[in-house]
Structures are given as structure tokens and as C-alpha cells.
PDB file of N, CA and C in Angstrom:
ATOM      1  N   UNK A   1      75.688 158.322 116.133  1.00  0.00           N
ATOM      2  CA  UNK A   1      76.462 157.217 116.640  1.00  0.00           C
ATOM      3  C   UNK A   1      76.667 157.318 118.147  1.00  0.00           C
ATOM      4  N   UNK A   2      77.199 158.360 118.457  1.00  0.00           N
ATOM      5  CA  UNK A   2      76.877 158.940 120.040  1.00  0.00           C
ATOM      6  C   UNK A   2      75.969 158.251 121.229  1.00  0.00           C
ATOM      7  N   UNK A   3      74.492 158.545 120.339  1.00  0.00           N
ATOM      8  CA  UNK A   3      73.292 158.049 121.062  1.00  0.00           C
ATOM      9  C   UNK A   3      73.010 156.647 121.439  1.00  0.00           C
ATOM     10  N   UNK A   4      73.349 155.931 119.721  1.00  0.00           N
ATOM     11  CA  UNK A   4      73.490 154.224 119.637  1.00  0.00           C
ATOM     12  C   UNK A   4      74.565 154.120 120.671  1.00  0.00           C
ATOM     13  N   UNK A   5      75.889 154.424 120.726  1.00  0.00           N
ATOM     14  CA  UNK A   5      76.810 153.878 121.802  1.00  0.00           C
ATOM     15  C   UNK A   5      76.345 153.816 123.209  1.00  0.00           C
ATOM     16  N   UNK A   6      75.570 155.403 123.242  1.00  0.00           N
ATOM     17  CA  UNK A   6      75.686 155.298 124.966  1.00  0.00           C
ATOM     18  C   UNK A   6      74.205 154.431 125.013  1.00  0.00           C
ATOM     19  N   UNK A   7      73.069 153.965 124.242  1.00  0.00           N
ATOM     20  CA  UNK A   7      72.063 153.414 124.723  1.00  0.00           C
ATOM     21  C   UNK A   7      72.559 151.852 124.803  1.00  0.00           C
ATOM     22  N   UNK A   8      73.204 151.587 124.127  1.00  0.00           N
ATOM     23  CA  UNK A   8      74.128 149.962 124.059  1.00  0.00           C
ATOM     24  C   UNK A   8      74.970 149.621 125.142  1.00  0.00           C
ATOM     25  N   UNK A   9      76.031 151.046 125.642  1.00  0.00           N
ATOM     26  CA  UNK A   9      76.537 151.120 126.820  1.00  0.00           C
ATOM     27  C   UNK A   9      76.163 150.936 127.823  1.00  0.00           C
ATOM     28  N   UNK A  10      74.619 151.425 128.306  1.00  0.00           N
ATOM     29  CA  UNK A  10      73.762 151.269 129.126  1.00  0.00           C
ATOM     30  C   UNK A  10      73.266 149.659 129.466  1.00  0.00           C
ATOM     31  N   UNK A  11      72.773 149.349 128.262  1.00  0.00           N
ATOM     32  CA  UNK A  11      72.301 148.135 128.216  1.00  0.00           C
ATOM     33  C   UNK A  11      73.533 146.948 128.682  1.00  0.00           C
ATOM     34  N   UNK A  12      74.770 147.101 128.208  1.00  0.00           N
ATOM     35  CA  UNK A  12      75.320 145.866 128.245  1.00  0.00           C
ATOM     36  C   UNK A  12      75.895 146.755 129.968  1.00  0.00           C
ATOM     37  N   UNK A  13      75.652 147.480 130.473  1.00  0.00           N
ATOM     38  CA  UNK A  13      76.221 147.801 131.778  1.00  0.00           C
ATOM     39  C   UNK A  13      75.067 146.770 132.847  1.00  0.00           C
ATOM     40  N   UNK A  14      73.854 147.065 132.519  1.00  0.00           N
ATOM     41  CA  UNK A  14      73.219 146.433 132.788  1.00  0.00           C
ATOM     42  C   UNK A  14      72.846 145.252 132.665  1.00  0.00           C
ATOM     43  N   UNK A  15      73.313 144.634 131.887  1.00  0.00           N
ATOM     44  CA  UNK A  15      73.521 143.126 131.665  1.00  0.00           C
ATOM     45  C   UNK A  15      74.831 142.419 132.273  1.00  0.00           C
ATOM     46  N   UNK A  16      75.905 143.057 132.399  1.00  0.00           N
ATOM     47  CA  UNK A  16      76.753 142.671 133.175  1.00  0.00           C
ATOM     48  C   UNK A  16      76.434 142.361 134.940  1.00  0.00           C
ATOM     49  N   UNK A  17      75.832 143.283 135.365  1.00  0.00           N
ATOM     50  CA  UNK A  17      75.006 143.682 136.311  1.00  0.00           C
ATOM     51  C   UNK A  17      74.332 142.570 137.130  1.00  0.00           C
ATOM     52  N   UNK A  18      73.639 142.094 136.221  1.00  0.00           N
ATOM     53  CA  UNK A  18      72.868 141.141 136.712  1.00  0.00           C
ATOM     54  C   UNK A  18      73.303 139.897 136.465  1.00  0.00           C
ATOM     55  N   UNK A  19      74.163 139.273 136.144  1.00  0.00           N
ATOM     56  CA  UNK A  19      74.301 138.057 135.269  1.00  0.00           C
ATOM     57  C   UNK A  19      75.274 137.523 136.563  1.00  0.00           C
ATOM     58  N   UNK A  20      75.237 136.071 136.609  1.00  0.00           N
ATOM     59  CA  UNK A  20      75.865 135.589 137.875  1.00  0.00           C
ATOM     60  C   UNK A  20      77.296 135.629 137.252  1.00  0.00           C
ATOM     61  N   UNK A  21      78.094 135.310 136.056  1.00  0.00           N
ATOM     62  CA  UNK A  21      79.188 135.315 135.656  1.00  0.00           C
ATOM     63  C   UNK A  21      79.776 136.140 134.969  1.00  0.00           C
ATOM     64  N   UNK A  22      79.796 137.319 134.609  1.00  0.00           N
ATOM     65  CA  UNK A  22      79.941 138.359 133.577  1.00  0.00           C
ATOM     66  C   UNK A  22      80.979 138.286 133.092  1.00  0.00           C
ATOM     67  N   UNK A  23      81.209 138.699 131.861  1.00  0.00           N
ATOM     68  CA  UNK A  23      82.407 138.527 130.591  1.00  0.00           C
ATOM     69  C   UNK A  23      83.294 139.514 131.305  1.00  0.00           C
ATOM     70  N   UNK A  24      82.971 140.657 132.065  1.00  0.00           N
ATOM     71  CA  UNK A  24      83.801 141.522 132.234  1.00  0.00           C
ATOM     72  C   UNK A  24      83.492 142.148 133.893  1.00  0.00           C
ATOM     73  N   UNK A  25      84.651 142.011 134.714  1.00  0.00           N
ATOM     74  CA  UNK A  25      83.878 141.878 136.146  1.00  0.00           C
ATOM     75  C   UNK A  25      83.326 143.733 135.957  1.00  0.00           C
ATOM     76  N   UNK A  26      82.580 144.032 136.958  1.00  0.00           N
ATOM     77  CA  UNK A  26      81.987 145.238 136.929  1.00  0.00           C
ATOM     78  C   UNK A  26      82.760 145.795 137.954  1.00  0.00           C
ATOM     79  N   UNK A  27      83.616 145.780 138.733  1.00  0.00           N
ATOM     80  CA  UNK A  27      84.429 145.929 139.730  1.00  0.00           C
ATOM     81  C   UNK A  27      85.752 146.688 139.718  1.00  0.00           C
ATOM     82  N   UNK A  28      86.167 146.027 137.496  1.00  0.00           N
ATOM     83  CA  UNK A  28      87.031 146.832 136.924  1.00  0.00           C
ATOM     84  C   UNK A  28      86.819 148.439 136.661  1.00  0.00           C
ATOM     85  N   UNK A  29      85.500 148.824 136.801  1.00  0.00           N
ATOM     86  CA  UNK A  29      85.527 150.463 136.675  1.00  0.00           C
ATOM     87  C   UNK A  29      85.766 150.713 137.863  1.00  0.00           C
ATOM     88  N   UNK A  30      85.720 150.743 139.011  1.00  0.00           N
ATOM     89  CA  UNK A  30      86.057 150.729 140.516  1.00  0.00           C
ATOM     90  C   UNK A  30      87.525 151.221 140.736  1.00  0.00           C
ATOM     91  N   UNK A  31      88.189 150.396 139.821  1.00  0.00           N
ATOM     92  CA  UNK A  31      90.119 149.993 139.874  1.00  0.00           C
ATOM     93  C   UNK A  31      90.519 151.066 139.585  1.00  0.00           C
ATOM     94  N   UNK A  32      91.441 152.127 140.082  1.00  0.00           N
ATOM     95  CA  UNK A  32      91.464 153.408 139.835  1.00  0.00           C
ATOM     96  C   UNK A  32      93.031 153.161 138.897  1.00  0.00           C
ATOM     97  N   UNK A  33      93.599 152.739 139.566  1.00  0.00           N
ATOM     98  CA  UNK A  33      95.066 152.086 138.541  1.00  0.00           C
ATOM     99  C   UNK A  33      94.666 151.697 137.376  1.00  0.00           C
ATOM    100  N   UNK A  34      93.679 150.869 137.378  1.00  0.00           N
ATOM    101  CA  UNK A  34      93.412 150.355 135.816  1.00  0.00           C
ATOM    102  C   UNK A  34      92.975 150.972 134.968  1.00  0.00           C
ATOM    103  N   UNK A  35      92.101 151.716 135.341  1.00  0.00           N
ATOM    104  CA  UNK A  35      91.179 152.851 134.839  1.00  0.00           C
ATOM    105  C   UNK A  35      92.002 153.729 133.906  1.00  0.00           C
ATOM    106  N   UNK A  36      93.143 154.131 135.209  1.00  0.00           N
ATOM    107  CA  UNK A  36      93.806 154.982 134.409  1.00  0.00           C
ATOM    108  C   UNK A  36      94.893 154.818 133.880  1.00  0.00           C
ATOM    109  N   UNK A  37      95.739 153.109 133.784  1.00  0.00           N
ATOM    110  CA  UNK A  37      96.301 152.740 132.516  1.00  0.00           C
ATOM    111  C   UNK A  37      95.284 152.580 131.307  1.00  0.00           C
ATOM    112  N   UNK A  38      94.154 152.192 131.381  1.00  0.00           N
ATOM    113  CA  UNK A  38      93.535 151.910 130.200  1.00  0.00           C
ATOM    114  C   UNK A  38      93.117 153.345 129.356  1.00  0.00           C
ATOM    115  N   UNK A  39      92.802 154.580 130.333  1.00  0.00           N
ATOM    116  CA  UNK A  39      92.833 155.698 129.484  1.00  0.00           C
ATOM    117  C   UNK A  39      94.059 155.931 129.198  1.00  0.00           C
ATOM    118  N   UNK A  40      95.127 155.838 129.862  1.00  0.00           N
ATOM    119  CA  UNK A  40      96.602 156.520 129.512  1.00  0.00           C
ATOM    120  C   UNK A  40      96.698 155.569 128.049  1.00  0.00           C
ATOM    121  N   UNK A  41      97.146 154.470 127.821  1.00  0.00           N
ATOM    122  CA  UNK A  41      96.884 153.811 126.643  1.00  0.00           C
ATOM    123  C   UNK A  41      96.129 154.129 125.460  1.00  0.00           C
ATOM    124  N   UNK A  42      94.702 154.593 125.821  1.00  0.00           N
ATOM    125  CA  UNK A  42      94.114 155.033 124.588  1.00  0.00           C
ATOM    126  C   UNK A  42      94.139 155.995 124.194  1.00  0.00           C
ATOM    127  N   UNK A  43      94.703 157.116 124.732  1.00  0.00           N
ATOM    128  CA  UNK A  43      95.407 158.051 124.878  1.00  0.00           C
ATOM    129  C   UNK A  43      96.603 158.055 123.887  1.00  0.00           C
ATOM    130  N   UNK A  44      97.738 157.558 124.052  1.00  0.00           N
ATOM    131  CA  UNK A  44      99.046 157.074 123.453  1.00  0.00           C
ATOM    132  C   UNK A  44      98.680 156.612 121.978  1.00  0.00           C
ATOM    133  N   UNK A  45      97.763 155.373 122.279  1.00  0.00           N
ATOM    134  CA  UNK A  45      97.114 154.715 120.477  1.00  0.00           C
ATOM    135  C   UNK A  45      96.343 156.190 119.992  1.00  0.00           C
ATOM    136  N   UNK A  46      96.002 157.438 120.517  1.00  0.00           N
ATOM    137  CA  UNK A  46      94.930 158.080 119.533  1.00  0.00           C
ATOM    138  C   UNK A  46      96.211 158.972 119.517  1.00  0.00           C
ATOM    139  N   UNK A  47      97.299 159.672 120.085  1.00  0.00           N
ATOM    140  CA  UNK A  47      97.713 160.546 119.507  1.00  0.00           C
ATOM    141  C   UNK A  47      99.396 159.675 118.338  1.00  0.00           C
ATOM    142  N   UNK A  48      99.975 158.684 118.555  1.00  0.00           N
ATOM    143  CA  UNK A  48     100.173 157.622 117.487  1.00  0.00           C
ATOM    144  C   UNK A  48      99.100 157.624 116.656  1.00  0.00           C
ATOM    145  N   UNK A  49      98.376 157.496 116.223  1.00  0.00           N
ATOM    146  CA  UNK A  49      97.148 157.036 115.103  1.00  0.00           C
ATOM    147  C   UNK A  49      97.587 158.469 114.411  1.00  0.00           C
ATOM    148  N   UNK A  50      96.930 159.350 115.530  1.00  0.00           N
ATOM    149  CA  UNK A  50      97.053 160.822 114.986  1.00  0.00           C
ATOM    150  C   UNK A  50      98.197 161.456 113.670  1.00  0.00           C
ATOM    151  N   UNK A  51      99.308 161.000 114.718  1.00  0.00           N
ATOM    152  CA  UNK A  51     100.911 161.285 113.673  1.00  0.00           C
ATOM    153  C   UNK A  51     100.760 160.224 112.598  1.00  0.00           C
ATOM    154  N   UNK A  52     100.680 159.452 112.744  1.00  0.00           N
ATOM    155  CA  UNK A  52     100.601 158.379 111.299  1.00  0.00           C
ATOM    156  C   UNK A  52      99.896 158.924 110.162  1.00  0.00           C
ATOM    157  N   UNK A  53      98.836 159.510 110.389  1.00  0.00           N
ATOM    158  CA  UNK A  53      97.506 159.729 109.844  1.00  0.00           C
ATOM    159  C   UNK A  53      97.874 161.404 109.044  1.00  0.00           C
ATOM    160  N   UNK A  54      99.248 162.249 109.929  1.00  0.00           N
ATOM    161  CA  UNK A  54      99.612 163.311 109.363  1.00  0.00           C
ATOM    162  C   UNK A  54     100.450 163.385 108.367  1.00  0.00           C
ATOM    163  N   UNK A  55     101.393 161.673 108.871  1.00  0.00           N
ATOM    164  CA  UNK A  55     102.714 161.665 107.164  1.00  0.00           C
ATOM    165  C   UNK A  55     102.649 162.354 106.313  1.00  0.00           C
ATOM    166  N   UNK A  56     101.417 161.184 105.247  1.00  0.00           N
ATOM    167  CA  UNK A  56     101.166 161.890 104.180  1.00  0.00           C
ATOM    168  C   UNK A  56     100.923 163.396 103.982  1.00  0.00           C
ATOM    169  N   UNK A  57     100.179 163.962 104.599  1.00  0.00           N
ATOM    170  CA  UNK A  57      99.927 165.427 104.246  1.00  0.00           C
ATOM    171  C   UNK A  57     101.031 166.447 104.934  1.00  0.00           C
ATOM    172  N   UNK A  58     102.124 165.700 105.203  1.00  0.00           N
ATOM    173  CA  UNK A  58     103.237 166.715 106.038  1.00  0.00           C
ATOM    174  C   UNK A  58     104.558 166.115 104.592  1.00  0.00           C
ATOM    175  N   UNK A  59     104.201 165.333 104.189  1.00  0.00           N
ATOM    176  CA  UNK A  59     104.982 164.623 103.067  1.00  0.00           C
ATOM    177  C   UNK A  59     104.558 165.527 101.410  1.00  0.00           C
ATOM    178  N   UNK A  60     103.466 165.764 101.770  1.00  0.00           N
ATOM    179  CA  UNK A  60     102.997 166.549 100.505  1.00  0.00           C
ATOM    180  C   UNK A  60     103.085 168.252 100.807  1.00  0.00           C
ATOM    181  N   UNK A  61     102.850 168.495 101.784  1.00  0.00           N
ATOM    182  CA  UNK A  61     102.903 170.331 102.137  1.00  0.00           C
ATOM    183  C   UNK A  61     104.847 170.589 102.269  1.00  0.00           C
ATOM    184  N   UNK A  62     105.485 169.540 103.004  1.00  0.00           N
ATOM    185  CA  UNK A  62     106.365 170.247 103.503  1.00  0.00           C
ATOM    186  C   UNK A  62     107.905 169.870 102.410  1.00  0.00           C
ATOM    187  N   UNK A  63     107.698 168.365 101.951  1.00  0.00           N
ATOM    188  CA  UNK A  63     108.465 167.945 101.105  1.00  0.00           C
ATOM    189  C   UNK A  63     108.231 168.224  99.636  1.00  0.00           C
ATOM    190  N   UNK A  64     106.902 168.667  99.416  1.00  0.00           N
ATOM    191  CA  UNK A  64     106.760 169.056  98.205  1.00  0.00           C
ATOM    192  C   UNK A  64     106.822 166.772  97.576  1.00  0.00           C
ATOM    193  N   UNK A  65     106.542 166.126  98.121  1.00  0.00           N
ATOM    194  CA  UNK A  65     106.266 165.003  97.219  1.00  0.00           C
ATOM    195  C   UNK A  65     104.892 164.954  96.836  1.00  0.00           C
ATOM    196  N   UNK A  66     105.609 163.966  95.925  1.00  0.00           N
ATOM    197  CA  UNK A  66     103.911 163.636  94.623  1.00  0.00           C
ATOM    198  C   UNK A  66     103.297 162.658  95.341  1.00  0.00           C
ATOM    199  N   UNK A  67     101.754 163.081  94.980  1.00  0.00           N
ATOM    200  CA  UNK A  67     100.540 162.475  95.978  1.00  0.00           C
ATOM    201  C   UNK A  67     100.787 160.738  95.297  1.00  0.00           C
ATOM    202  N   UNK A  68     101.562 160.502  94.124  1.00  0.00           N
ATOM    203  CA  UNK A  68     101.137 158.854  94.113  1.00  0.00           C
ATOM    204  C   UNK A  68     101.947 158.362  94.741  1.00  0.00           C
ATOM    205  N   UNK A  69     103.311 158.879  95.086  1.00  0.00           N
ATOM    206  CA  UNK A  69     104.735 158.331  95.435  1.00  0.00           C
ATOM    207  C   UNK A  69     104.284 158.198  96.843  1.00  0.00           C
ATOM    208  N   UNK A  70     103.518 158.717  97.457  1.00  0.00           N
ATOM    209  CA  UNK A  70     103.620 159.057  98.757  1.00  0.00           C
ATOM    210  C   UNK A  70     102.918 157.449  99.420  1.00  0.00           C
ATOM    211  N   UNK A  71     101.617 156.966  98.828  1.00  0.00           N
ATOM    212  CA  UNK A  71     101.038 155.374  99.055  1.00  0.00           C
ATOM    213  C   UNK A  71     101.953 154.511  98.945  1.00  0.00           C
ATOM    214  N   UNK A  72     102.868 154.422  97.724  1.00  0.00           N
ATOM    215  CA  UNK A  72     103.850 153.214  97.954  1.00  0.00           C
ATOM    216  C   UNK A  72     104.682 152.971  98.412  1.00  0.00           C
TER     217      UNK A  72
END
């Protein structure tokens, strides 16, 4: 998946590139503020995702609850 991303990455970098109107200005990787709200953000959503994603198995190791009680 790696490989497919970055050869697609490439491509639509390069299609932005050339195109007189682009969906997404190319100017925005440039923006050093933006850059680095948009990593700080995905950042925040992956370690949130992260804790969500631990409930359940911190609900079952530490509370000792039952694996069906725990979905509903």
C-alpha cells in the first residue's frame, strides 16, 4: 500500500503542477503554519483514535468486564 500511495502521490503532485487551476494550490506545502497545523491535527485525530480503540481492551484486562457487555 506504501508503494501504490507514494506512486499516486507523485502523480497527482504532478498533475496539480501543471494544470492552470488546481483543486489544491501547490503553494500550500510551502505554508509552514499550515503545514504544521495540519500535522499537529493529525496528530491529535491518531492519538484520540488510538485511546478509543484501547477502551475495550482496558475494559476487559482491567475491569474484568464481559467481552459482549462491552459493544453495547
Amino acid at each position: 500500500f506504501l508503494i501504490l500511495f507514494t506512486i499516486f502521490f507523485v502523480i497527482f503532485i504532478k498533475h496539480i503542477s501543471r494544470v492552470s487551476n488546481p483543486f489544491i494550490n501547490p503553494k500550500l506545502g510551502k505554508n509552514i503554519p499550515f503545514m504544521l497545523g495540519l500535522f499537529s491535527g493529525g496528530l491529535i485525530f491518531s492519538i484520540v483514535a488510538g485511546f478509543i480503540s484501547m477502551v475495550p481492551y482496558m475494559m476487559k484486562t482491567i475491569y474484568h468486564v464481559n467481552v459482549a457487555t462491552i459493544g453495547n
